[in-house]
PDB file of N, CA and C in Angstrom:
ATOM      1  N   UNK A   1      13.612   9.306 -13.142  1.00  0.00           N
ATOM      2  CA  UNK A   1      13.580   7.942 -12.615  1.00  0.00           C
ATOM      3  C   UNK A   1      12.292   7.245 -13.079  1.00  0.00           C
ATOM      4  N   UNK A   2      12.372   6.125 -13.929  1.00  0.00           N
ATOM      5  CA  UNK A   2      11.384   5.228 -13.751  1.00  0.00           C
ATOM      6  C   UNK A   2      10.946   4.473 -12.828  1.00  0.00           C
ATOM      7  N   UNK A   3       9.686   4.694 -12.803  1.00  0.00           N
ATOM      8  CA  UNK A   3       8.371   4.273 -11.585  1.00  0.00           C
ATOM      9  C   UNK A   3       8.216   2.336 -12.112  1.00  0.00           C
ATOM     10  N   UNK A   4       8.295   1.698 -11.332  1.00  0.00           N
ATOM     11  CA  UNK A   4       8.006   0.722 -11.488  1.00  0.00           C
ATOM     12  C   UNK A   4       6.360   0.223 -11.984  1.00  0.00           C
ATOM     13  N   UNK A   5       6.121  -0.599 -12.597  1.00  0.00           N
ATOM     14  CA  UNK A   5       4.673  -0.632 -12.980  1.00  0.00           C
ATOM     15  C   UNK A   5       4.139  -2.137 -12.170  1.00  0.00           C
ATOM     16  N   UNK A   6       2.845  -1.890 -11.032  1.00  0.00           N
ATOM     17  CA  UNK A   6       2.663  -3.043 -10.698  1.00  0.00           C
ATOM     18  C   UNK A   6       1.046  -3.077 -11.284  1.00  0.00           C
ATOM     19  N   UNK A   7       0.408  -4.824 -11.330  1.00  0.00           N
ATOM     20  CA  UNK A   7      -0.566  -4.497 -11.544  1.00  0.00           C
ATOM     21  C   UNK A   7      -1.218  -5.462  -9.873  1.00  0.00           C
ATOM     22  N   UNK A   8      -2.243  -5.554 -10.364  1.00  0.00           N
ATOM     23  CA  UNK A   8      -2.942  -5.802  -8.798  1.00  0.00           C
ATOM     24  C   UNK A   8      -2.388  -7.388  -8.734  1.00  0.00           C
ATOM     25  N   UNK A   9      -2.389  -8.183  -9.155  1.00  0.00           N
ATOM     26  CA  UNK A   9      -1.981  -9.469  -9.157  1.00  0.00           C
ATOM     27  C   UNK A   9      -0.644  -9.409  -8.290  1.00  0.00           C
ATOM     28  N   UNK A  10       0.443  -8.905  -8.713  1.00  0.00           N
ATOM     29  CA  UNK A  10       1.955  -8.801  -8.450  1.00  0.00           C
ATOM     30  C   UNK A  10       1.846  -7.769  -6.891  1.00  0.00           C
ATOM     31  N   UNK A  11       0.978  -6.620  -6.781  1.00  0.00           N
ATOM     32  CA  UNK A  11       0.473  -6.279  -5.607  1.00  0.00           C
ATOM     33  C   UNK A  11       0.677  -6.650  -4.425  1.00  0.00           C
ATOM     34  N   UNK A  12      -0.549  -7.795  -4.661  1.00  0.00           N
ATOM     35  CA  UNK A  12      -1.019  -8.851  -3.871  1.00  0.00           C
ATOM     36  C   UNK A  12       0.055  -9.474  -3.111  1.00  0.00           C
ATOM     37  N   UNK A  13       1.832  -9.934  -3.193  1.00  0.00           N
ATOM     38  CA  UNK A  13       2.354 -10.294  -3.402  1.00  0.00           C
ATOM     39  C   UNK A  13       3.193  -9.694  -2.223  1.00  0.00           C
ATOM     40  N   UNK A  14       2.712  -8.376  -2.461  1.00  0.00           N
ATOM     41  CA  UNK A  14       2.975  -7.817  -0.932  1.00  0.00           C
ATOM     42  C   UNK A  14       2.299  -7.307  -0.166  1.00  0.00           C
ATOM     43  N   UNK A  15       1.849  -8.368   0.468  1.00  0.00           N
ATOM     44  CA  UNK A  15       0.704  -8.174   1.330  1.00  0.00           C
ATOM     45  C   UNK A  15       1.103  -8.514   2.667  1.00  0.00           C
ATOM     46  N   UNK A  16       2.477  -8.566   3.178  1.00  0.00           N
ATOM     47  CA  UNK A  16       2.633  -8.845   4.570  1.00  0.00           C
ATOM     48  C   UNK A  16       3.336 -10.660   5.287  1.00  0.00           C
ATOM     49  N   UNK A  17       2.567 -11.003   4.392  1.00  0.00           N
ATOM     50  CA  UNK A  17       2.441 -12.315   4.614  1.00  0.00           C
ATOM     51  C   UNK A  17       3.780 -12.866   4.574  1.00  0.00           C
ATOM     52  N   UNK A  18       4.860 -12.901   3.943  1.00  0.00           N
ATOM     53  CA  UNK A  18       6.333 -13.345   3.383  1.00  0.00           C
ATOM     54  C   UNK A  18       7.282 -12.323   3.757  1.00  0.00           C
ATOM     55  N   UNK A  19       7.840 -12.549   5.181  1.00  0.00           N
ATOM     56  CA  UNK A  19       8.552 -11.885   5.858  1.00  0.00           C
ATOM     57  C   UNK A  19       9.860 -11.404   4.910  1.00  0.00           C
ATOM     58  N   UNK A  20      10.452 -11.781   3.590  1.00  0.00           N
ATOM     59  CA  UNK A  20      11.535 -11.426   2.840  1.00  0.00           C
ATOM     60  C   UNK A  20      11.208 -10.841   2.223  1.00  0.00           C
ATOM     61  N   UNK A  21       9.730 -10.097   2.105  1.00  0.00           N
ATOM     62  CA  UNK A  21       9.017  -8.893   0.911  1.00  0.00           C
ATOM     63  C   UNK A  21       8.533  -7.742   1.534  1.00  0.00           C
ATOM     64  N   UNK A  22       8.791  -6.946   1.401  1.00  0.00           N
ATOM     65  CA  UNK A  22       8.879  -5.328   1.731  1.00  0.00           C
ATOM     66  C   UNK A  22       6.822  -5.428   1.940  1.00  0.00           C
ATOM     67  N   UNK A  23       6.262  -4.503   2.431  1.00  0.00           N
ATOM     68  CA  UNK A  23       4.750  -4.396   2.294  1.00  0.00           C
ATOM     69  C   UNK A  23       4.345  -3.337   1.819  1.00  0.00           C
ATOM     70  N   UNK A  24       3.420  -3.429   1.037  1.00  0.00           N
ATOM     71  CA  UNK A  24       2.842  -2.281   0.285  1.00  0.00           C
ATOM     72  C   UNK A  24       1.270  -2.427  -0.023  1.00  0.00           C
ATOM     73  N   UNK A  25       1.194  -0.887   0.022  1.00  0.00           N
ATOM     74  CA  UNK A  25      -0.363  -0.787  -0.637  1.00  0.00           C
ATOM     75  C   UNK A  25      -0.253   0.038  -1.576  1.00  0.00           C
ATOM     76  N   UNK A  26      -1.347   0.431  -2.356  1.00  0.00           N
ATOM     77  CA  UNK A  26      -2.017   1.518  -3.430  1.00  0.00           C
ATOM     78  C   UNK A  26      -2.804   2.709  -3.339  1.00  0.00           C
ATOM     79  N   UNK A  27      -2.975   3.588  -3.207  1.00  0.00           N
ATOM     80  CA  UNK A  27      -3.710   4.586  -3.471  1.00  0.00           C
ATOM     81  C   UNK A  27      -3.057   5.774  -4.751  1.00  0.00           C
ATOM     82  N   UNK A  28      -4.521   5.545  -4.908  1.00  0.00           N
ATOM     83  CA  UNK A  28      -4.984   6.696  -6.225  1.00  0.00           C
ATOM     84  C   UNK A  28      -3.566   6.438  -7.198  1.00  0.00           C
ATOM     85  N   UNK A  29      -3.119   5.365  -7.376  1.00  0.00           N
ATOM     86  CA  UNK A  29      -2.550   4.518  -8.876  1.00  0.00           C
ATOM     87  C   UNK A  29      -0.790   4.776  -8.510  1.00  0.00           C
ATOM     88  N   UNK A  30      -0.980   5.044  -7.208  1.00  0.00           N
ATOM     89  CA  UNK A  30       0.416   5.119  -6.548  1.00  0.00           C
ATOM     90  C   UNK A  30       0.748   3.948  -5.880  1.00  0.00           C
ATOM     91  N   UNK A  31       1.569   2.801  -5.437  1.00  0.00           N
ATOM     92  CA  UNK A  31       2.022   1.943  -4.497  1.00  0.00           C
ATOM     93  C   UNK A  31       2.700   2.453  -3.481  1.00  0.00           C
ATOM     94  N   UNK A  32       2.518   2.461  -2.525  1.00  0.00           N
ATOM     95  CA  UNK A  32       3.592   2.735  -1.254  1.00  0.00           C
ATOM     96  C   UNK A  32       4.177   2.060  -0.620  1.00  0.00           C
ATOM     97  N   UNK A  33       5.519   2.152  -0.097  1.00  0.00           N
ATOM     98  CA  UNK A  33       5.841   0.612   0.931  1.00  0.00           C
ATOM     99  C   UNK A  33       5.601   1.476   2.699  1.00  0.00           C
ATOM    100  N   UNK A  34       4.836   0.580   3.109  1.00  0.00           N
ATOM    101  CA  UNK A  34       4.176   0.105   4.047  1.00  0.00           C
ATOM    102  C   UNK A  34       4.739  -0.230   5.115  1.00  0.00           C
ATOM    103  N   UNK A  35       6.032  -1.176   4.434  1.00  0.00           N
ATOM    104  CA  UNK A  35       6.943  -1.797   5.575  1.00  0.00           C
ATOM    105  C   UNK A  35       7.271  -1.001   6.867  1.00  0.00           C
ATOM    106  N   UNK A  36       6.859  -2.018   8.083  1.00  0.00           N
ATOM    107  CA  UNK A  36       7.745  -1.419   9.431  1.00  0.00           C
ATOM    108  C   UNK A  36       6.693  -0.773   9.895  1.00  0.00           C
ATOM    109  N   UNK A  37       5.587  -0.127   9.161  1.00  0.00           N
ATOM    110  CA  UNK A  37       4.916   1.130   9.824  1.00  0.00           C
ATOM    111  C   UNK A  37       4.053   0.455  10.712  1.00  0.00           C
ATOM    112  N   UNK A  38       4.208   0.825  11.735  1.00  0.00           N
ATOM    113  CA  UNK A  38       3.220   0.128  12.921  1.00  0.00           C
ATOM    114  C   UNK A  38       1.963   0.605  13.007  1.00  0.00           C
ATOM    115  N   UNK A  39       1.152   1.120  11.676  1.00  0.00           N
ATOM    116  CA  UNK A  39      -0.265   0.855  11.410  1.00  0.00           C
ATOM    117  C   UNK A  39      -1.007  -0.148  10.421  1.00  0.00           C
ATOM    118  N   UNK A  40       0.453  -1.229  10.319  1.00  0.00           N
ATOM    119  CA  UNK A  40       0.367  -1.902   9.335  1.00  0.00           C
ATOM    120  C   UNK A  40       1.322  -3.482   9.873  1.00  0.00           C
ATOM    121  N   UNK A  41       0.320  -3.775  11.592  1.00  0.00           N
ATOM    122  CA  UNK A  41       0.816  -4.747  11.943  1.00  0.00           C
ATOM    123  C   UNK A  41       0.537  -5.807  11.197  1.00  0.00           C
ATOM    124  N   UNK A  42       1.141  -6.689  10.985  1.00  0.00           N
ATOM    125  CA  UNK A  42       0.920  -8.537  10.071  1.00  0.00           C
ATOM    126  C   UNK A  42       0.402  -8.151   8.788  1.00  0.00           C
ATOM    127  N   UNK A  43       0.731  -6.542   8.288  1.00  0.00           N
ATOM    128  CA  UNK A  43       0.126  -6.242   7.013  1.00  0.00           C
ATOM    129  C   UNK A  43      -1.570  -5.950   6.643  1.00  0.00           C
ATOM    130  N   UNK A  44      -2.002  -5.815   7.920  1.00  0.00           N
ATOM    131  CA  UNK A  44      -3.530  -5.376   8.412  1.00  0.00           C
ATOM    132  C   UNK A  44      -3.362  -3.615   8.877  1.00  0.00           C
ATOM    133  N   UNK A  45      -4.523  -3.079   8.385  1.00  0.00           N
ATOM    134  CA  UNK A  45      -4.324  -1.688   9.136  1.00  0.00           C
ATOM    135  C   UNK A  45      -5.872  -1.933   9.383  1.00  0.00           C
ATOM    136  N   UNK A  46      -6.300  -1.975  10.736  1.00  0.00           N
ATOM    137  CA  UNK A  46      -7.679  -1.967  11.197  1.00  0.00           C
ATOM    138  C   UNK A  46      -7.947  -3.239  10.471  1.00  0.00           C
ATOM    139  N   UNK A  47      -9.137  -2.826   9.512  1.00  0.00           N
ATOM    140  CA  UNK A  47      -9.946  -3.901   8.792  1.00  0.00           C
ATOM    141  C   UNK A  47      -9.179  -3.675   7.258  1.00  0.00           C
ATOM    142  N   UNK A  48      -8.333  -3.419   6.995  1.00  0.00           N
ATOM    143  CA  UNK A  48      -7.943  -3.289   5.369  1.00  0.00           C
ATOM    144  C   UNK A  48      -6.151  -3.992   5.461  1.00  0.00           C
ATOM    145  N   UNK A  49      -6.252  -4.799   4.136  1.00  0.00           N
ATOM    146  CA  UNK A  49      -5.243  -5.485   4.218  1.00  0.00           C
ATOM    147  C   UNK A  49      -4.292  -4.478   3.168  1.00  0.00           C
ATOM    148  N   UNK A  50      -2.714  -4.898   3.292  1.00  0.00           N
ATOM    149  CA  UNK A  50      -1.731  -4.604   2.667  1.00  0.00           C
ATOM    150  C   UNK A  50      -1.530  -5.415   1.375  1.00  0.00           C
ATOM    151  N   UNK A  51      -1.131  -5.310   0.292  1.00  0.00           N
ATOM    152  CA  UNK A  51      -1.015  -5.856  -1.067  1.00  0.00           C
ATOM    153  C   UNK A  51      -2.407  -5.584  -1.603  1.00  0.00           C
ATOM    154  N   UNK A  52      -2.843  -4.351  -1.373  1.00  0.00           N
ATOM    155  CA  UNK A  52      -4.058  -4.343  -2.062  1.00  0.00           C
ATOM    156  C   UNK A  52      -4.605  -2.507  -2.244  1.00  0.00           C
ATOM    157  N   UNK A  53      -5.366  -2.544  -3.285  1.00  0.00           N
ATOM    158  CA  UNK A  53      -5.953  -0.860  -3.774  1.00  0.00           C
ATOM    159  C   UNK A  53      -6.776  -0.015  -2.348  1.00  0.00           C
ATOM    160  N   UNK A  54      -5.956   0.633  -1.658  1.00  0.00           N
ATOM    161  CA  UNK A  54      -7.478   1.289  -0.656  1.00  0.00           C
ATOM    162  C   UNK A  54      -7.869   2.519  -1.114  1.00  0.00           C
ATOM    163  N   UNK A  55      -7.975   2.819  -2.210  1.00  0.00           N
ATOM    164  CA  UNK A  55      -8.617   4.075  -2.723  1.00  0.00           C
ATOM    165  C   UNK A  55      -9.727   4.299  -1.979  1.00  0.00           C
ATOM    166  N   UNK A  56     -11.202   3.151  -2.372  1.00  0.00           N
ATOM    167  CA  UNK A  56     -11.974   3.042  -2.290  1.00  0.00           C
ATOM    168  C   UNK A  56     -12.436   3.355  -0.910  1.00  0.00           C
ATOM    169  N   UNK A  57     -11.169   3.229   0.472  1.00  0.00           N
ATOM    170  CA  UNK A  57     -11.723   3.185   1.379  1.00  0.00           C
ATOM    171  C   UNK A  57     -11.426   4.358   2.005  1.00  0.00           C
ATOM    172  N   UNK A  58     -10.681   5.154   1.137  1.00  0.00           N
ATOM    173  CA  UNK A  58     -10.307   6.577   2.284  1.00  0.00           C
ATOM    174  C   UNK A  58     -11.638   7.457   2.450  1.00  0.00           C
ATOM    175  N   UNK A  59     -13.001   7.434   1.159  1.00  0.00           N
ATOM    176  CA  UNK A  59     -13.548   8.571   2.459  1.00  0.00           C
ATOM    177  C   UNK A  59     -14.198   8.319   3.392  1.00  0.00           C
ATOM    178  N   UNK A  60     -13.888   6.869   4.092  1.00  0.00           N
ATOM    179  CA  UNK A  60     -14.147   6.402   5.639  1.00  0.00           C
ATOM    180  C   UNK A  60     -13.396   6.497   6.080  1.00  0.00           C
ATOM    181  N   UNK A  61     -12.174   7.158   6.079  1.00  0.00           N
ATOM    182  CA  UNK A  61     -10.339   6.755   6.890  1.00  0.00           C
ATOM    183  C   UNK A  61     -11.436   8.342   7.818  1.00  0.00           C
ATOM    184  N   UNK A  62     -10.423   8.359   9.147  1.00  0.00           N
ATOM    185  CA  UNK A  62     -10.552   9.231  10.008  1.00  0.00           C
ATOM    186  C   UNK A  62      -9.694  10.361   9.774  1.00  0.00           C
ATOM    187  N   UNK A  63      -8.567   9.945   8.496  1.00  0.00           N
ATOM    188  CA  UNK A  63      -7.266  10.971   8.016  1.00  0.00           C
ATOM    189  C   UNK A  63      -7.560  11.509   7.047  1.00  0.00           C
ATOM    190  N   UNK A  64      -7.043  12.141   6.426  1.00  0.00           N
ATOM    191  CA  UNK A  64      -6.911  12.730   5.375  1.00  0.00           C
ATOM    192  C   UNK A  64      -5.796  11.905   4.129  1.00  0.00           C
ATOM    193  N   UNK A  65      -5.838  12.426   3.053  1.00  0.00           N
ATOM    194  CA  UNK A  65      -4.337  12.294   2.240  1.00  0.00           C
ATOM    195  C   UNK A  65      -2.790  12.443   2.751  1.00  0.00           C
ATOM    196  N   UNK A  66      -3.144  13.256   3.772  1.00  0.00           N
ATOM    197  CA  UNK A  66      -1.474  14.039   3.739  1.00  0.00           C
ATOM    198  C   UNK A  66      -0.379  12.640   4.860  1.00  0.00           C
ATOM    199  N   UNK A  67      -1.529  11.258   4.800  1.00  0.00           N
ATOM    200  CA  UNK A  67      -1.079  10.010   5.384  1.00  0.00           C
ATOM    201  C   UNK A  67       0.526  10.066   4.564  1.00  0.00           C
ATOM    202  N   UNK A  68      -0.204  10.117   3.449  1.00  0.00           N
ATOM    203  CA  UNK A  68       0.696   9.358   2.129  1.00  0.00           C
ATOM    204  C   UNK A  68       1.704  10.144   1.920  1.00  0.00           C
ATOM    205  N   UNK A  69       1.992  10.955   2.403  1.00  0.00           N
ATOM    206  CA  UNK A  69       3.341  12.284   2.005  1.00  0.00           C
ATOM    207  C   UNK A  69       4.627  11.687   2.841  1.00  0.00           C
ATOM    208  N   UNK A  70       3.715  10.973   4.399  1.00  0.00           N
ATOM    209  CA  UNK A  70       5.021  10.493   4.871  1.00  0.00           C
ATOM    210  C   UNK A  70       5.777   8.995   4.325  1.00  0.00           C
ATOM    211  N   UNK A  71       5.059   8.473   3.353  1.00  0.00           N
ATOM    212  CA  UNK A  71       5.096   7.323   2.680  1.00  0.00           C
ATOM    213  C   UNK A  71       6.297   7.093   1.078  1.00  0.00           C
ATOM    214  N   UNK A  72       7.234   6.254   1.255  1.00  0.00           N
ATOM    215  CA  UNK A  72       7.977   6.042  -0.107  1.00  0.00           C
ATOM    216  C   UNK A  72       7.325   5.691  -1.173  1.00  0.00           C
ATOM    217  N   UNK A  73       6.708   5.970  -2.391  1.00  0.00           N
ATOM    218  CA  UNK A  73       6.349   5.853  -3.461  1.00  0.00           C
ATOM    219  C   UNK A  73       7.083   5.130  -4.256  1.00  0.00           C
ATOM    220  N   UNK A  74       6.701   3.432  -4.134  1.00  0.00           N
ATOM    221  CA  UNK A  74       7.792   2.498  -4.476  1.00  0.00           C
ATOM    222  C   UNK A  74       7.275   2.314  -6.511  1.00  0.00           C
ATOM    223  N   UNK A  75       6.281   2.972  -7.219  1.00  0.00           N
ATOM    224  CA  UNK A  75       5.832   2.588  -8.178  1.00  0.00           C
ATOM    225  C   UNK A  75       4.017   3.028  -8.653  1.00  0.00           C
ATOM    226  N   UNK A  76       3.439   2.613  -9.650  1.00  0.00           N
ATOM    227  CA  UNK A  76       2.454   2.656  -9.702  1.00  0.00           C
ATOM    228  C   UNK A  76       1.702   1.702 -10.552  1.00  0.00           C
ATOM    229  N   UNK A  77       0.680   1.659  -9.839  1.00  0.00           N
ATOM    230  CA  UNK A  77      -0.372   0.886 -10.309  1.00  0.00           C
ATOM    231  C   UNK A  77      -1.347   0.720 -11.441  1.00  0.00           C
ATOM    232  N   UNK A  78      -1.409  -0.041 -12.293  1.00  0.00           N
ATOM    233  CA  UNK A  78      -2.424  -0.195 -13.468  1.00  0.00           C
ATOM    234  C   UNK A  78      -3.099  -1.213 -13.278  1.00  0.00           C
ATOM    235  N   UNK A  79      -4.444  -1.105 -13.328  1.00  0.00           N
ATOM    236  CA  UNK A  79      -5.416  -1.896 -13.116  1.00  0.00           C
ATOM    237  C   UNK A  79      -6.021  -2.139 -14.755  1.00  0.00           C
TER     238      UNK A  79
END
């Protein structure tokens, strides 16, 4: 199966905001959809928004990786 290719622009796009677009974020060059998950009310989780890379912010997350296992892998990311 081909992985869809997003780049951060097109991302952005799902960020919560446009109730007819699924929500997603990025980590480590993966996209995930987001949608529905109720740590990801109005497309906010805490202080980090949806349609956007949180690599950067997991080694402050209180979790680990194994977040993302319960997560659909809608594509990946090129920056």
């Amino acid at each position: 199966m081909n992985m869809k290719i997003f780049d951060e622009k097109e991302l952005k796009q799902f960020d919560g905001s446009d109730p007819s677009r699924p929500v997603y974020i990025a980590y480590n060059g993966k996209v995930y959809d987001v949608t529905g998950n109720p740590l990801f009310i109005d497309g906010m989780h805490f202080e980090h928004y949806s349609g956007e890379d949180l690599t950067d912010f997991m080694a402050d997350a209180p979790h680990g990786e194994d977040v993302f296992e319960k997560l659909t892998v809608m594509g990946e990311l090129k920056k």
